[in-house]
N, C-alpha and C. Protein backbone atom coordinates (compact mmCIF):
# COMPACT_ATOMS: atom_id res chain seq x y z
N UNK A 1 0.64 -6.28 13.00
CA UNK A 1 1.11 -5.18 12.19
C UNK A 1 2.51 -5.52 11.71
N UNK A 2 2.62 -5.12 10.77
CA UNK A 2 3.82 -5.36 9.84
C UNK A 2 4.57 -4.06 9.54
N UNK A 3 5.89 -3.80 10.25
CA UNK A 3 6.63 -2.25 9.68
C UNK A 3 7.58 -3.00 8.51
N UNK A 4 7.44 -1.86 7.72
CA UNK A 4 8.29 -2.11 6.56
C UNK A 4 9.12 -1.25 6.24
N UNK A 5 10.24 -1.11 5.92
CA UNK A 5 11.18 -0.32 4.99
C UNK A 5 10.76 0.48 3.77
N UNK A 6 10.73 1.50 3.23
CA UNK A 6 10.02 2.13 2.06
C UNK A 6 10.82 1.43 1.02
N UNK A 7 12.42 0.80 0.85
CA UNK A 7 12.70 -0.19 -0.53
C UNK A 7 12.02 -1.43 -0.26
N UNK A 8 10.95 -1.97 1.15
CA UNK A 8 10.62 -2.97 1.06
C UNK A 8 11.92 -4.39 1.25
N UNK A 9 13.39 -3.67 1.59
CA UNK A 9 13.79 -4.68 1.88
C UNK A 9 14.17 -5.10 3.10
N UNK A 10 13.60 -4.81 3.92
CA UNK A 10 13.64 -5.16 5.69
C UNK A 10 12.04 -5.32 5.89
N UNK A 11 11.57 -5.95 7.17
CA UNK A 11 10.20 -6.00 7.35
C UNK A 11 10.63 -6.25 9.09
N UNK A 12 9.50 -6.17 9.43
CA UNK A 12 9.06 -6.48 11.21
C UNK A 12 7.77 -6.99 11.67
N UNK A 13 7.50 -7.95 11.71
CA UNK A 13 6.47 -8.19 12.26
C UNK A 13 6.40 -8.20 13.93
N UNK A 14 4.79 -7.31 14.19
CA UNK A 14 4.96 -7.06 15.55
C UNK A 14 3.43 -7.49 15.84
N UNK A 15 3.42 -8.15 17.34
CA UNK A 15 1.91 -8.90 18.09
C UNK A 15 1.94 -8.03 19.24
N UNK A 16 0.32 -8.14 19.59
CA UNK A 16 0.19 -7.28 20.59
C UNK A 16 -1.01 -7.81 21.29
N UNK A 17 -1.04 -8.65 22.73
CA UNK A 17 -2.26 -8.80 23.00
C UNK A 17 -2.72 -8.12 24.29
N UNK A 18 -3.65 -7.61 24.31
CA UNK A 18 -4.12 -6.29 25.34
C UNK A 18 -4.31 -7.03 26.54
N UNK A 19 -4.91 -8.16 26.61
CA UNK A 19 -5.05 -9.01 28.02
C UNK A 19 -3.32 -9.42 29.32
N UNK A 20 -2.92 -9.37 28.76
CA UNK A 20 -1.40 -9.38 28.95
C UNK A 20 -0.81 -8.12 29.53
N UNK A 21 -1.28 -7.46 29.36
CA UNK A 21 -0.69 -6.28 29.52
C UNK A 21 0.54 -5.58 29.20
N UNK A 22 1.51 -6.44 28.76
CA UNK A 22 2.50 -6.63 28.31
C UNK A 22 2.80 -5.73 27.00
N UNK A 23 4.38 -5.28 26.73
CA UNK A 23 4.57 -4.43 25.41
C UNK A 23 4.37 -5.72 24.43
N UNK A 24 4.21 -4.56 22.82
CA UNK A 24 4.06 -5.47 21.88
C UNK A 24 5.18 -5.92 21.39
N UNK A 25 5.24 -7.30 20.97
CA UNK A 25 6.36 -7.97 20.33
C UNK A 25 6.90 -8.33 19.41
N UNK A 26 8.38 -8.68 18.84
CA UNK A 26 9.00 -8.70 17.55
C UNK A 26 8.40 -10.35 17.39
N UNK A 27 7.34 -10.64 16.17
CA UNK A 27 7.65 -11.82 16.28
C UNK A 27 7.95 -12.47 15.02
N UNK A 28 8.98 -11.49 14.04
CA UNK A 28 9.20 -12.06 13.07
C UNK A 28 10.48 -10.35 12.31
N UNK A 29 11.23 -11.24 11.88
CA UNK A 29 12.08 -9.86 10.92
C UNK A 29 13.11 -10.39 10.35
N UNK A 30 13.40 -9.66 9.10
CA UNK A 30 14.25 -9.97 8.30
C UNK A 30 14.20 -8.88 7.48
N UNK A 31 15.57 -9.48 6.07
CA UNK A 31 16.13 -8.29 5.13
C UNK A 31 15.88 -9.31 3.82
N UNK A 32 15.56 -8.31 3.01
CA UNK A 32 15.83 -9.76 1.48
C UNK A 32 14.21 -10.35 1.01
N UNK A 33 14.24 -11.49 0.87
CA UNK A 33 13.41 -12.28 0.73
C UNK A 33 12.92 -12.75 1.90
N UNK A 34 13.37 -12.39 3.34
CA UNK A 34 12.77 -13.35 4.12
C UNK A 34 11.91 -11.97 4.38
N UNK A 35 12.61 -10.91 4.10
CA UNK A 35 11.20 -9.40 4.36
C UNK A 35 10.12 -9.46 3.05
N UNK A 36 10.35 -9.96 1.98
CA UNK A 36 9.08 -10.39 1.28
C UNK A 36 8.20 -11.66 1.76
N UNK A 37 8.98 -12.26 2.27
CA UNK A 37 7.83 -13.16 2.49
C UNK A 37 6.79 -13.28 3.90
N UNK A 38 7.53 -12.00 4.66
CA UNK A 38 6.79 -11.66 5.88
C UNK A 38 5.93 -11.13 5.33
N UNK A 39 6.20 -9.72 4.20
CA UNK A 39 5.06 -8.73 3.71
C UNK A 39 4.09 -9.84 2.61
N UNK A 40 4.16 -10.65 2.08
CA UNK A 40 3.49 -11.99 1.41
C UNK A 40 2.48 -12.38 2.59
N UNK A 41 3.05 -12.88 3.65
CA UNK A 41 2.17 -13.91 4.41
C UNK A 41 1.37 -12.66 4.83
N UNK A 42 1.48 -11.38 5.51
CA UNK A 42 1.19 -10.51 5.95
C UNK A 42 -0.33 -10.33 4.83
N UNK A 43 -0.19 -9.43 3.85
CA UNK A 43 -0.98 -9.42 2.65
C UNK A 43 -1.97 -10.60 2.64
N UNK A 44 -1.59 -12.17 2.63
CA UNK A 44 -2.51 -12.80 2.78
C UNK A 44 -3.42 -12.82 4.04
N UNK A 45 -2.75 -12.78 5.05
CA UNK A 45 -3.82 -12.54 6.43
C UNK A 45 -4.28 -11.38 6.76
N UNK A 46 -4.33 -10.79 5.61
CA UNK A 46 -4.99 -8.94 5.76
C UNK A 46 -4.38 -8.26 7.19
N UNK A 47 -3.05 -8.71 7.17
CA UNK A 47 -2.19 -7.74 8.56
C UNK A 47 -1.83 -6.37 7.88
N UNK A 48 -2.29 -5.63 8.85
CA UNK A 48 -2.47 -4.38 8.05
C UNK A 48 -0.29 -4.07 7.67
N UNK A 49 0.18 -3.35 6.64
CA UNK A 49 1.50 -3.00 6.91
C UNK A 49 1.70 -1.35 6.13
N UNK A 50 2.83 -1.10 7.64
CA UNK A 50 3.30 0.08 7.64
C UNK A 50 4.73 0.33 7.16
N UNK A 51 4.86 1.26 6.48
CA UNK A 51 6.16 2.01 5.99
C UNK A 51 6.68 2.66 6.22
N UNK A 52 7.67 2.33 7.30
CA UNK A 52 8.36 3.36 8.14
C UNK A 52 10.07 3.13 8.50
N UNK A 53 10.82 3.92 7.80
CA UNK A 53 11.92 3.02 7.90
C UNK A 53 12.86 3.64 9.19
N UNK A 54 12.45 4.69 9.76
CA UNK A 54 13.14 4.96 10.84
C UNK A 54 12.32 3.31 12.13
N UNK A 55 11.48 3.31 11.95
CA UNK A 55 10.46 2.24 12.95
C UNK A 55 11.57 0.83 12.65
N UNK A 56 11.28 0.26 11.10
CA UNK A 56 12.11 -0.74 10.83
C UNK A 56 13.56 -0.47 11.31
N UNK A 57 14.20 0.12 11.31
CA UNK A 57 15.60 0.21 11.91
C UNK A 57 15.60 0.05 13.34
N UNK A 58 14.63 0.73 14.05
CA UNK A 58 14.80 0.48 15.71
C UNK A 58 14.47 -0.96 15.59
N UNK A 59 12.96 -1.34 15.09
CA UNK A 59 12.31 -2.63 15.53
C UNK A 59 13.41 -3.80 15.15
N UNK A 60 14.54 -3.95 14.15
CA UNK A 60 15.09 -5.01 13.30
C UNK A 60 16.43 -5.02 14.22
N UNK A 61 16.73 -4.25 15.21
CA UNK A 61 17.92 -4.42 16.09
C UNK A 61 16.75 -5.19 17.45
N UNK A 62 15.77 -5.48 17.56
CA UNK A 62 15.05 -6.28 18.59
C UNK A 62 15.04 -7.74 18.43
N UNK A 63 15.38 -8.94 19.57
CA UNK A 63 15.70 -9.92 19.03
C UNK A 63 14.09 -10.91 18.91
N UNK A 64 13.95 -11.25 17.61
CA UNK A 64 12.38 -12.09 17.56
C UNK A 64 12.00 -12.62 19.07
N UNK A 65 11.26 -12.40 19.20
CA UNK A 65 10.15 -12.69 21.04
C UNK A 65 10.67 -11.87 21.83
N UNK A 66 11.22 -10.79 21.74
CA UNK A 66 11.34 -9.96 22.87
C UNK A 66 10.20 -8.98 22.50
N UNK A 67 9.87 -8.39 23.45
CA UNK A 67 8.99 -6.29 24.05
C UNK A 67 10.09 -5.31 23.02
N UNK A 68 8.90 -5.24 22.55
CA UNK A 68 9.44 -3.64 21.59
C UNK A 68 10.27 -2.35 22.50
N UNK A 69 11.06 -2.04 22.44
CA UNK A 69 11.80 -1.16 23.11
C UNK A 69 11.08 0.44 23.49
N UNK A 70 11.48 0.79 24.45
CA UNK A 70 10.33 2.17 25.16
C UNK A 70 10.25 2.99 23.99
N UNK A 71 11.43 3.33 23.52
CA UNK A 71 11.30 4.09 22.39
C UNK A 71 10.59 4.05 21.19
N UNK A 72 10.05 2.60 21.13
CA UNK A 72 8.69 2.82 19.62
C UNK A 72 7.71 2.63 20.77
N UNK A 73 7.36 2.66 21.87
CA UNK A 73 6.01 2.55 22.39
C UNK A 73 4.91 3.60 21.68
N UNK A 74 5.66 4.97 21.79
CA UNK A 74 4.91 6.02 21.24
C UNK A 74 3.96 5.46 19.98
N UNK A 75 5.22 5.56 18.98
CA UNK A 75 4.34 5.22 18.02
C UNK A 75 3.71 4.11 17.24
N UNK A 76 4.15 2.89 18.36
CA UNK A 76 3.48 1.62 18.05
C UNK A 76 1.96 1.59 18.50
N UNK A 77 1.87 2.30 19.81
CA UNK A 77 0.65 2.66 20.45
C UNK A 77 -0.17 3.19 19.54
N UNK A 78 0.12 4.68 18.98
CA UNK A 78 -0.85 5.58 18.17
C UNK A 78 -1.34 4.63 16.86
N UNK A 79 0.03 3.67 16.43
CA UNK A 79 -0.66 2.89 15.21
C UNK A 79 -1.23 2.08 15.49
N UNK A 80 -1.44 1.03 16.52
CA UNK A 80 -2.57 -0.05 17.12
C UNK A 80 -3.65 0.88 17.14
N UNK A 81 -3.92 1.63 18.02
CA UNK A 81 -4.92 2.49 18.30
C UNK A 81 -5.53 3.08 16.74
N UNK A 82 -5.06 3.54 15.68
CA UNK A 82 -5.63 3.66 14.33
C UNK A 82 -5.84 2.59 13.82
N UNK A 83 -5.39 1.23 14.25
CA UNK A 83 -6.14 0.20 13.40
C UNK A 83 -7.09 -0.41 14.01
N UNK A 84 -7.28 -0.62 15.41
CA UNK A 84 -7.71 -0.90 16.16
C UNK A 84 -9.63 -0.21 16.12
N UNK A 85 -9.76 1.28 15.73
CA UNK A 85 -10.45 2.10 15.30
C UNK A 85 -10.98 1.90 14.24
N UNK A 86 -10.21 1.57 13.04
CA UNK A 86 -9.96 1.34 11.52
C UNK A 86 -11.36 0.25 11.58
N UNK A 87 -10.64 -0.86 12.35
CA UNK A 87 -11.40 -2.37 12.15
C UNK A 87 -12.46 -2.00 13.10
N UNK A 88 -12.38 -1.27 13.99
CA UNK A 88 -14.18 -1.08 14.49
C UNK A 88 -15.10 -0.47 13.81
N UNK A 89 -14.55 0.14 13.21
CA UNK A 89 -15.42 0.96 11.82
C UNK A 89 -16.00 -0.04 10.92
N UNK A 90 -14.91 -0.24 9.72
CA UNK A 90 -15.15 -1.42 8.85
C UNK A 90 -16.46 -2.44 9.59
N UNK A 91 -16.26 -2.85 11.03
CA UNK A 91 -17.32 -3.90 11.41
C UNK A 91 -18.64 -3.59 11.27
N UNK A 92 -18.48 -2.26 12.14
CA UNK A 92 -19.67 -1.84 12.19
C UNK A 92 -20.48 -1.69 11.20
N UNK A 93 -20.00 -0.91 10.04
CA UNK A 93 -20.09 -0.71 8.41
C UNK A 93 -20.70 -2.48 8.34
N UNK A 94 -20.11 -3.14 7.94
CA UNK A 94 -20.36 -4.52 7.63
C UNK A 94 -21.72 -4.90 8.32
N UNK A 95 -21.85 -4.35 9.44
CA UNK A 95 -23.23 -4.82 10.53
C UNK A 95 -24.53 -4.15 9.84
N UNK A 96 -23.88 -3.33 9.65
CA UNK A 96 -25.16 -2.16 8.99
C UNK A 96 -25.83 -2.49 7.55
N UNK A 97 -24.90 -2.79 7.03
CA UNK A 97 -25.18 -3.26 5.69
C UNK A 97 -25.47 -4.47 5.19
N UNK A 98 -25.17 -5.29 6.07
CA UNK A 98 -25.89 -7.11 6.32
C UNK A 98 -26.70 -6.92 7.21
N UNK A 99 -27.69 -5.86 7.36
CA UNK A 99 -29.03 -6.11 8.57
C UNK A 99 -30.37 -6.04 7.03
């Protein structure tokens, strides 16, 4: 997942793997062009991205490879969990309609 700034000029990229157990992590951020070219690569690997610029302000004071701070757990959680849903849908859809 990708948080973004609503001018689009900050970005965050954040990983999350459930086996780990572990919070999800900063593994990419910037301001400028290096936040277009996160939301670029993002767009090409169909990572879903969000627009949230109170989120981008907490997440962009996190240093790349660290645990997202307690304070976006809330709503990093609720947004995994909607995409997470999102893409079980879409599959299923896809299963149904290629049988």
């Amino acid at each position: 997942m990708i948080a973004v700034a609503r001018d689009q000029q900050a970005a965050v990229a954040l990983g999350y793997e459930a086996e780990s157990g572990a919070a999800p992590k900063v593994l990419a951020a910037g301001f400028g062009e290096v936040a277009k070219r996160i939301m670029e690569l993002a767009r090409e690997s169909g990572v879903h991205i969000h627009r949230d610029d109170n989120l981008v302000q907490l997440l962009a004071q996190v240093p790349v490879g660290s645990e997202i701070p307690e304070e976006a757990y809330q709503l990093v959680a609720e947004l995994l969990s909607f995409l997470y849903r999102t893409d079980r849908r879409l599959s299923e859809k896809a299963a149904r309609y290629s049988r």
